[in-house]
C-alpha atoms as a PDB file:
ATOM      1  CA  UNK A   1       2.453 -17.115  -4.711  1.00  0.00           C
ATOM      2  CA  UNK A   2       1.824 -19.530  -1.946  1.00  0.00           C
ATOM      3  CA  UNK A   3       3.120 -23.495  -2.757  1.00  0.00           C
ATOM      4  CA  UNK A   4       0.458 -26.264  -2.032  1.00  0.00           C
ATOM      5  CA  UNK A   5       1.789 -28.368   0.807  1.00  0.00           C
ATOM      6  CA  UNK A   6       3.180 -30.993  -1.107  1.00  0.00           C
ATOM      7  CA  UNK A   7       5.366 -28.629  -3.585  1.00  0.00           C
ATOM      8  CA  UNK A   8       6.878 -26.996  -0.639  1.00  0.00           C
ATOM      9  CA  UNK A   9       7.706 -30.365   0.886  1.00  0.00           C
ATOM     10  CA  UNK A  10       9.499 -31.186  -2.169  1.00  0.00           C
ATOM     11  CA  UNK A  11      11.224 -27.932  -2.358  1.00  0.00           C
ATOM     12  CA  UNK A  12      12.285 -28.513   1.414  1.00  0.00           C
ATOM     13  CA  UNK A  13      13.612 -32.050   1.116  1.00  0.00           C
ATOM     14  CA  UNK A  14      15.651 -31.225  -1.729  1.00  0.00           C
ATOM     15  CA  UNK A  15      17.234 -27.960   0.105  1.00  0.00           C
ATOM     16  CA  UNK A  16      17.948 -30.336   3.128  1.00  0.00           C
ATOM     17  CA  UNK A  17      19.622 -33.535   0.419  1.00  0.00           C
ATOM     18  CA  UNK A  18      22.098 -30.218  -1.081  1.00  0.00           C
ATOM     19  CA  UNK A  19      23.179 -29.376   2.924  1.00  0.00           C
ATOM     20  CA  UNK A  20      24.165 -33.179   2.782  1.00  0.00           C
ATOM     21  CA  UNK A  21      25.954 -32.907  -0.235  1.00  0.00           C
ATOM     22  CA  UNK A  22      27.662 -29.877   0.430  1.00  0.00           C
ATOM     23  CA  UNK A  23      30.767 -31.520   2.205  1.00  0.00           C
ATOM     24  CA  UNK A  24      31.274 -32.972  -0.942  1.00  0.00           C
ATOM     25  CA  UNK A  25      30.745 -30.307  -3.197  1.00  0.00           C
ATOM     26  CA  UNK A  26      33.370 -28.621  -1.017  1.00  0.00           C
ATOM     27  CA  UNK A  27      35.717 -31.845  -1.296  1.00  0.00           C
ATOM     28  CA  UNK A  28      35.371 -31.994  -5.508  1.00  0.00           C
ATOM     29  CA  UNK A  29      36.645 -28.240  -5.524  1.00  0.00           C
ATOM     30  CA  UNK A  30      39.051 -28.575  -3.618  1.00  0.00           C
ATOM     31  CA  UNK A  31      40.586 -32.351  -4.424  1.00  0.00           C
ATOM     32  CA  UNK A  32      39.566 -31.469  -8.257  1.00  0.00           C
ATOM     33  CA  UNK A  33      39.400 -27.513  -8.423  1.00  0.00           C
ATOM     34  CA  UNK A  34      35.975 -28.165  -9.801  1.00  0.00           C
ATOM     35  CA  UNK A  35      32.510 -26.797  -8.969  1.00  0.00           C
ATOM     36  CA  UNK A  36      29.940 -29.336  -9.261  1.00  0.00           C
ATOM     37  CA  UNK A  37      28.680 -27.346 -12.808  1.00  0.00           C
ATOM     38  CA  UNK A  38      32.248 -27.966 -14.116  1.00  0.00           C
ATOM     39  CA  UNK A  39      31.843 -31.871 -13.023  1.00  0.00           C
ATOM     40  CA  UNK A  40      28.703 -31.410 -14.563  1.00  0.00           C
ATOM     41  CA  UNK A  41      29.652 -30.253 -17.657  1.00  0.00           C
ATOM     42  CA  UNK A  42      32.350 -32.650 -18.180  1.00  0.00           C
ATOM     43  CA  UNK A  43      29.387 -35.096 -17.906  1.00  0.00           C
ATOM     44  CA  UNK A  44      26.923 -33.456 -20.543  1.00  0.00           C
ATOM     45  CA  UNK A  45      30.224 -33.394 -22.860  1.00  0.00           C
ATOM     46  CA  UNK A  46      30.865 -37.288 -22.149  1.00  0.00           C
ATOM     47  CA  UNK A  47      27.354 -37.909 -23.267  1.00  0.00           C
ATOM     48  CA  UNK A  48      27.074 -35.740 -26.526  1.00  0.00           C
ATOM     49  CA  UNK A  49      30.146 -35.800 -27.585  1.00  0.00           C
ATOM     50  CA  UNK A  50      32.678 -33.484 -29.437  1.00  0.00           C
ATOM     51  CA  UNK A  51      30.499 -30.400 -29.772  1.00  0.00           C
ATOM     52  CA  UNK A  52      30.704 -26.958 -30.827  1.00  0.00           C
ATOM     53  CA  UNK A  53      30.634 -24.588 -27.659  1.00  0.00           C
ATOM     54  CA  UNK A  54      27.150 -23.514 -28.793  1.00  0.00           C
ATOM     55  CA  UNK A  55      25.798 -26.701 -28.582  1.00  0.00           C
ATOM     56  CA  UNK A  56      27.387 -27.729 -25.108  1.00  0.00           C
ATOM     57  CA  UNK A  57      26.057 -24.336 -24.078  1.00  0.00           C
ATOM     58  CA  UNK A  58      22.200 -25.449 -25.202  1.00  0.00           C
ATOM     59  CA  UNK A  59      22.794 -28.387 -23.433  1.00  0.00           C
ATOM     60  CA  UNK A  60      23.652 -27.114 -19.632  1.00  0.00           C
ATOM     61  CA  UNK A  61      20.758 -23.967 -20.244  1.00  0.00           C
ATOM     62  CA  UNK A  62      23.742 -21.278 -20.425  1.00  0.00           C
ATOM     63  CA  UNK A  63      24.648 -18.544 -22.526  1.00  0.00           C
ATOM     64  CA  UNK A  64      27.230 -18.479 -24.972  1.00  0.00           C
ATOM     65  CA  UNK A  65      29.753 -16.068 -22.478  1.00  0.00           C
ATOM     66  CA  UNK A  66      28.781 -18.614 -19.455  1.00  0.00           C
ATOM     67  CA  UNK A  67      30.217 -21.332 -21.525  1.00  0.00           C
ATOM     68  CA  UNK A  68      33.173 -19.971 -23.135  1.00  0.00           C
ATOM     69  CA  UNK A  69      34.218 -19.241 -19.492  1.00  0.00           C
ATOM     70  CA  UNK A  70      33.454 -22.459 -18.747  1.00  0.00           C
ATOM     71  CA  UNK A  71      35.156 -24.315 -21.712  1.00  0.00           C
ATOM     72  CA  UNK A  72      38.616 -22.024 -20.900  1.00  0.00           C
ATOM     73  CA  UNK A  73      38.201 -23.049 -17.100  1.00  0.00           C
ATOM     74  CA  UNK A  74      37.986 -27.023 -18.159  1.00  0.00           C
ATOM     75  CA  UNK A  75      40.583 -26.542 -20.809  1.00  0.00           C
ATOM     76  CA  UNK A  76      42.909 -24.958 -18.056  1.00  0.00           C
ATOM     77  CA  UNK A  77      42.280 -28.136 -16.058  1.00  0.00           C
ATOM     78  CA  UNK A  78      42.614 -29.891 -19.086  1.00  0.00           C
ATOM     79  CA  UNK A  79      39.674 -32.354 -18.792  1.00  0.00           C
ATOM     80  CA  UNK A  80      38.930 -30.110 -22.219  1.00  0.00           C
ATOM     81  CA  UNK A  81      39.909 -28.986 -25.338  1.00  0.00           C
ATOM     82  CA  UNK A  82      39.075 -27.239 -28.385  1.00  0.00           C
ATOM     83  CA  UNK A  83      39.669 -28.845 -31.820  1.00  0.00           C
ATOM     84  CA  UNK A  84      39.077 -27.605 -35.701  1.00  0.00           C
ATOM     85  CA  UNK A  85      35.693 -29.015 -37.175  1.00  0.00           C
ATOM     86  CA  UNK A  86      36.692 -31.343 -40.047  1.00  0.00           C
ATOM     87  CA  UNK A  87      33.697 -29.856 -41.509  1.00  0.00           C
ATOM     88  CA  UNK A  88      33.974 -26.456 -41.196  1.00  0.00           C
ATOM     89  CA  UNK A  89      37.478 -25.091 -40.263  1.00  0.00           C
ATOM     90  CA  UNK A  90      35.558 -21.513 -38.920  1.00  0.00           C
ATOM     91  CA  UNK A  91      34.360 -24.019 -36.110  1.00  0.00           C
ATOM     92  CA  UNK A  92      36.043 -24.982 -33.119  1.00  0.00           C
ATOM     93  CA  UNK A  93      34.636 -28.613 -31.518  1.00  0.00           C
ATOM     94  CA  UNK A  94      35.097 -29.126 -27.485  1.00  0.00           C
ATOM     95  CA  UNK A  95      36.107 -32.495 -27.077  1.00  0.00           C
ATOM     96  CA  UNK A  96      37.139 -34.400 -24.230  1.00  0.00           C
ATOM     97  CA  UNK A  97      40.937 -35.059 -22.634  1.00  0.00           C
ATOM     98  CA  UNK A  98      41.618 -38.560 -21.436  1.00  0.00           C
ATOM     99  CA  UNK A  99      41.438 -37.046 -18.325  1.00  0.00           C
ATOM    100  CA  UNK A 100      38.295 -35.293 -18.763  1.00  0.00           C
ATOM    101  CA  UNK A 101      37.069 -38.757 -19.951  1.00  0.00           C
ATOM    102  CA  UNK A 102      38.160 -40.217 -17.038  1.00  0.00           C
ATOM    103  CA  UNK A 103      36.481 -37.850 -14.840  1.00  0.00           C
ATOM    104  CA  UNK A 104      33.350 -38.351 -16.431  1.00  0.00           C
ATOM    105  CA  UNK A 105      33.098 -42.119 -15.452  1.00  0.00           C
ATOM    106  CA  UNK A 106      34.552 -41.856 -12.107  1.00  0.00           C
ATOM    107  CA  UNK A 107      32.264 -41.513  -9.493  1.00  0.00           C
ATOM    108  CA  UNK A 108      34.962 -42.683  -6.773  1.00  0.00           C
ATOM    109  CA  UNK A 109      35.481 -40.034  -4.839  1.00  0.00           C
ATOM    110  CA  UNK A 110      31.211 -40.035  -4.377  1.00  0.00           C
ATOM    111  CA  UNK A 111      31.951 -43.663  -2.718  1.00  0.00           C
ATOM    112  CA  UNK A 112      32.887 -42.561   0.745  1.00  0.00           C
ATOM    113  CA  UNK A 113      30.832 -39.580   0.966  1.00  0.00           C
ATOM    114  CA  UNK A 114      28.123 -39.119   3.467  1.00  0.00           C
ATOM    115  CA  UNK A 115      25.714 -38.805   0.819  1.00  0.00           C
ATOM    116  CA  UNK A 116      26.360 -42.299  -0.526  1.00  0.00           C
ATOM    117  CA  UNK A 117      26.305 -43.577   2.849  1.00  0.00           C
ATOM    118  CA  UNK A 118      22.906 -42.237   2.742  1.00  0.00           C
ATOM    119  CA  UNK A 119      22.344 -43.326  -0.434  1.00  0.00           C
ATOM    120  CA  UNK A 120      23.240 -46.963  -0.104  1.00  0.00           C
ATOM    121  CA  UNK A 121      21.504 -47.228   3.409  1.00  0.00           C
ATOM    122  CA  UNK A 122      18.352 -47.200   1.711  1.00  0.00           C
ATOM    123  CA  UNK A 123      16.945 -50.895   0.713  1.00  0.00           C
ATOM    124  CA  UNK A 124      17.648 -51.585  -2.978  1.00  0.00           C
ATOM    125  CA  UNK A 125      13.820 -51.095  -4.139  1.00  0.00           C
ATOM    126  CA  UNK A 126      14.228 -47.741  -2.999  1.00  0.00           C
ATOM    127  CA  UNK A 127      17.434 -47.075  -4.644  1.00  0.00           C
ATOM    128  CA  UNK A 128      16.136 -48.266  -7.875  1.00  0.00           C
ATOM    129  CA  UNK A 129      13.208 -45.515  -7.260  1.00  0.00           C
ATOM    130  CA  UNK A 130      15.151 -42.668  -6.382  1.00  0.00           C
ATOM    131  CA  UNK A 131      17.564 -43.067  -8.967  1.00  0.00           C
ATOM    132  CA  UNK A 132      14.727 -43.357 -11.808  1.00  0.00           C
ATOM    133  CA  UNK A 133      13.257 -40.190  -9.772  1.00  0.00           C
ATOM    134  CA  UNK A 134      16.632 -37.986  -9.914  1.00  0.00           C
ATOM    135  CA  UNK A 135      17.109 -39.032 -13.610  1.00  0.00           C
ATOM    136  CA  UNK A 136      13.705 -37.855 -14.711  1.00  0.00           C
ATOM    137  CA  UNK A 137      14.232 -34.501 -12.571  1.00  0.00           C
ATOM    138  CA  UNK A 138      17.692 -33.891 -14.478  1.00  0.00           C
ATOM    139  CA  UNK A 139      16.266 -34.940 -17.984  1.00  0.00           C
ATOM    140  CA  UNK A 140      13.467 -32.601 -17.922  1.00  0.00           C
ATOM    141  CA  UNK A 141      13.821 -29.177 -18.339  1.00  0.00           C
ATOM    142  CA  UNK A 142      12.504 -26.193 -16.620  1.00  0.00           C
ATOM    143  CA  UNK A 143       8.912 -25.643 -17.336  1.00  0.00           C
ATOM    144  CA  UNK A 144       8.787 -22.615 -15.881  1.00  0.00           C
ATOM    145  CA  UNK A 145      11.109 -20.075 -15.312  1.00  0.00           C
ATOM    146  CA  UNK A 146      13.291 -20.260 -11.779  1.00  0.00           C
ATOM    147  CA  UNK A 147      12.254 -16.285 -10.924  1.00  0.00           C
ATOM    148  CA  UNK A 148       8.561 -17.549 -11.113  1.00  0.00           C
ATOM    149  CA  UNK A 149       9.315 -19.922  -8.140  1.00  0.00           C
ATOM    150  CA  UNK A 150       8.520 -18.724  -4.833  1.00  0.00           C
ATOM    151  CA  UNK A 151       8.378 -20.735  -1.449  1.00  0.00           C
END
Protein backbone atom coordinates (compact mmCIF):
# COMPACT_ATOMS: atom_id res chain seq x y z
CA UNK A 1 0.00 0.00 0.00
CA UNK A 2 1.61 3.18 -1.08
CA UNK A 3 1.01 6.44 1.59
CA UNK A 4 -0.21 9.74 -0.11
CA UNK A 5 2.55 12.29 0.31
CA UNK A 6 1.28 13.95 3.16
CA UNK A 7 0.72 10.61 5.41
CA UNK A 8 4.23 9.64 4.79
CA UNK A 9 5.43 13.09 5.79
CA UNK A 10 3.70 12.66 8.96
CA UNK A 11 4.94 9.23 9.48
CA UNK A 12 8.57 10.66 8.78
CA UNK A 13 8.48 13.66 11.10
CA UNK A 14 7.30 11.69 13.87
CA UNK A 15 10.17 8.85 13.32
CA UNK A 16 12.71 11.82 13.23
CA UNK A 17 10.84 13.74 16.86
CA UNK A 18 11.40 9.74 18.60
CA UNK A 19 15.45 9.90 17.37
CA UNK A 20 15.27 13.25 19.42
CA UNK A 21 13.73 11.80 22.23
CA UNK A 22 15.65 8.83 22.41
CA UNK A 23 18.52 10.31 24.65
CA UNK A 24 15.94 10.67 26.99
CA UNK A 25 14.18 7.62 26.79
CA UNK A 26 17.64 6.18 27.43
CA UNK A 27 18.16 8.69 30.49
CA UNK A 28 14.43 7.68 32.22
CA UNK A 29 15.66 3.92 32.14
CA UNK A 30 18.47 4.34 33.34
CA UNK A 31 18.04 7.37 36.15
CA UNK A 32 14.43 5.63 36.83
CA UNK A 33 14.80 1.89 35.56
CA UNK A 34 11.75 2.74 33.56
CA UNK A 35 10.82 2.33 29.88
CA UNK A 36 8.84 5.11 28.66
CA UNK A 37 5.51 2.45 28.67
CA UNK A 38 6.20 2.00 32.43
CA UNK A 39 6.31 6.06 32.77
CA UNK A 40 3.44 5.76 30.75
CA UNK A 41 1.53 3.61 32.63
CA UNK A 42 2.15 5.21 35.84
CA UNK A 43 0.44 8.13 34.01
CA UNK A 44 -2.81 6.29 32.70
CA UNK A 45 -3.00 4.95 36.50
CA UNK A 46 -2.66 8.70 37.89
CA UNK A 47 -5.54 9.61 35.69
CA UNK A 48 -8.08 6.68 36.32
CA UNK A 49 -7.36 5.87 39.38
CA UNK A 50 -7.21 2.69 41.64
CA UNK A 51 -8.17 0.10 39.04
CA UNK A 52 -8.42 -3.48 38.65
CA UNK A 53 -5.45 -4.78 36.39
CA UNK A 54 -8.07 -5.47 33.70
CA UNK A 55 -9.09 -2.17 33.46
CA UNK A 56 -5.51 -0.49 33.46
CA UNK A 57 -4.83 -3.14 30.84
CA UNK A 58 -7.98 -1.71 28.51
CA UNK A 59 -6.63 1.45 29.07
CA UNK A 60 -2.81 1.19 27.62
CA UNK A 61 -4.37 -1.41 24.54
CA UNK A 62 -2.54 -4.54 26.28
CA UNK A 63 -3.40 -7.88 27.17
CA UNK A 64 -4.07 -9.12 30.44
CA UNK A 65 -0.29 -11.13 30.63
CA UNK A 66 1.34 -7.69 29.19
CA UNK A 67 -0.05 -6.00 32.18
CA UNK A 68 0.38 -8.28 34.97
CA UNK A 69 4.08 -8.11 33.90
CA UNK A 70 3.81 -4.73 33.91
CA UNK A 71 1.95 -4.16 37.27
CA UNK A 72 4.80 -6.71 39.06
CA UNK A 73 7.60 -4.58 37.25
CA UNK A 74 6.00 -1.11 38.79
CA UNK A 75 5.23 -2.80 42.03
CA UNK A 76 9.00 -3.93 42.19
CA UNK A 77 9.85 -0.25 41.71
CA UNK A 78 7.23 0.46 43.94
CA UNK A 79 5.55 3.41 42.11
CA UNK A 80 2.63 0.45 42.41
CA UNK A 81 0.71 -1.69 44.34
CA UNK A 82 -2.01 -4.05 44.54
CA UNK A 83 -4.81 -3.64 47.13
CA UNK A 84 -8.18 -5.82 48.07
CA UNK A 85 -11.41 -4.29 46.39
CA UNK A 86 -13.64 -3.11 49.27
CA UNK A 87 -16.21 -4.38 47.02
CA UNK A 88 -15.29 -7.54 46.06
CA UNK A 89 -12.45 -9.20 48.11
CA UNK A 90 -11.79 -11.82 44.80
CA UNK A 91 -10.46 -8.43 43.26
CA UNK A 92 -7.22 -6.98 43.55
CA UNK A 93 -7.18 -2.84 42.74
CA UNK A 94 -3.64 -1.29 41.40
CA UNK A 95 -3.28 1.81 43.07
CA UNK A 96 -0.65 4.23 43.18
CA UNK A 97 2.59 4.61 45.79
CA UNK A 98 3.42 8.12 46.86
CA UNK A 99 6.15 7.62 44.79
CA UNK A 100 4.39 6.43 41.86
CA UNK A 101 2.23 9.57 42.45
CA UNK A 102 5.01 11.58 42.44
CA UNK A 103 6.33 10.30 39.30
CA UNK A 104 3.27 10.89 37.60
CA UNK A 105 3.38 14.76 38.09
CA UNK A 106 6.98 15.20 37.65
CA UNK A 107 8.01 16.05 34.42
CA UNK A 108 11.53 17.44 35.75
CA UNK A 109 13.82 15.41 34.46
CA UNK A 110 11.96 16.33 30.70
CA UNK A 111 13.18 20.08 31.65
CA UNK A 112 16.74 19.87 30.47
CA UNK A 113 16.29 17.51 27.75
CA UNK A 114 17.02 18.30 24.19
CA UNK A 115 13.59 17.69 23.34
CA UNK A 116 12.27 20.46 25.57
CA UNK A 117 14.87 22.65 24.34
CA UNK A 118 13.19 21.98 21.16
CA UNK A 119 10.07 22.20 22.51
CA UNK A 120 10.27 25.54 24.22
CA UNK A 121 12.25 27.12 21.21
CA UNK A 122 9.17 27.19 19.39
CA UNK A 123 7.03 30.63 19.82
CA UNK A 124 4.21 30.09 22.34
CA UNK A 125 1.29 30.00 19.55
CA UNK A 126 2.97 27.10 18.33
CA UNK A 127 3.39 25.41 21.56
CA UNK A 128 -0.17 25.84 22.36
CA UNK A 129 -0.79 23.97 18.80
CA UNK A 130 1.41 21.19 19.13
CA UNK A 131 0.46 20.38 22.46
CA UNK A 132 -3.46 20.36 21.53
CA UNK A 133 -2.05 18.24 18.39
CA UNK A 134 -0.05 15.50 20.58
CA UNK A 135 -3.05 15.33 23.02
CA UNK A 136 -5.58 14.54 20.35
CA UNK A 137 -3.01 11.90 18.76
CA UNK A 138 -2.68 10.14 22.34
CA UNK A 139 -6.52 10.38 23.12
CA UNK A 140 -7.59 8.72 20.05
CA UNK A 141 -7.23 5.32 19.49
CA UNK A 142 -6.03 3.25 16.68
CA UNK A 143 -8.44 3.19 13.87
CA UNK A 144 -6.83 0.79 12.16
CA UNK A 145 -4.74 -1.87 13.04
CA UNK A 146 -0.67 -1.08 13.26
CA UNK A 147 0.11 -4.38 10.78
CA UNK A 148 -2.19 -2.56 8.19
CA UNK A 149 0.33 0.39 8.15
CA UNK A 150 2.85 0.36 5.58
CA UNK A 151 5.30 3.25 4.50
Amino acid sequence: MELESGRRRVLRAYIATLAIAEPLHRELSTRRGLSIADFRAVRVLARVGESPQGRLGDELGLPDSTVTNLVDRLERAALVERVPSPHDRRVRLVSLTPAGAGLADDVGFLTGSEIAGRLFALDPADQATLAELLERVAAVPSPIPATEVTA
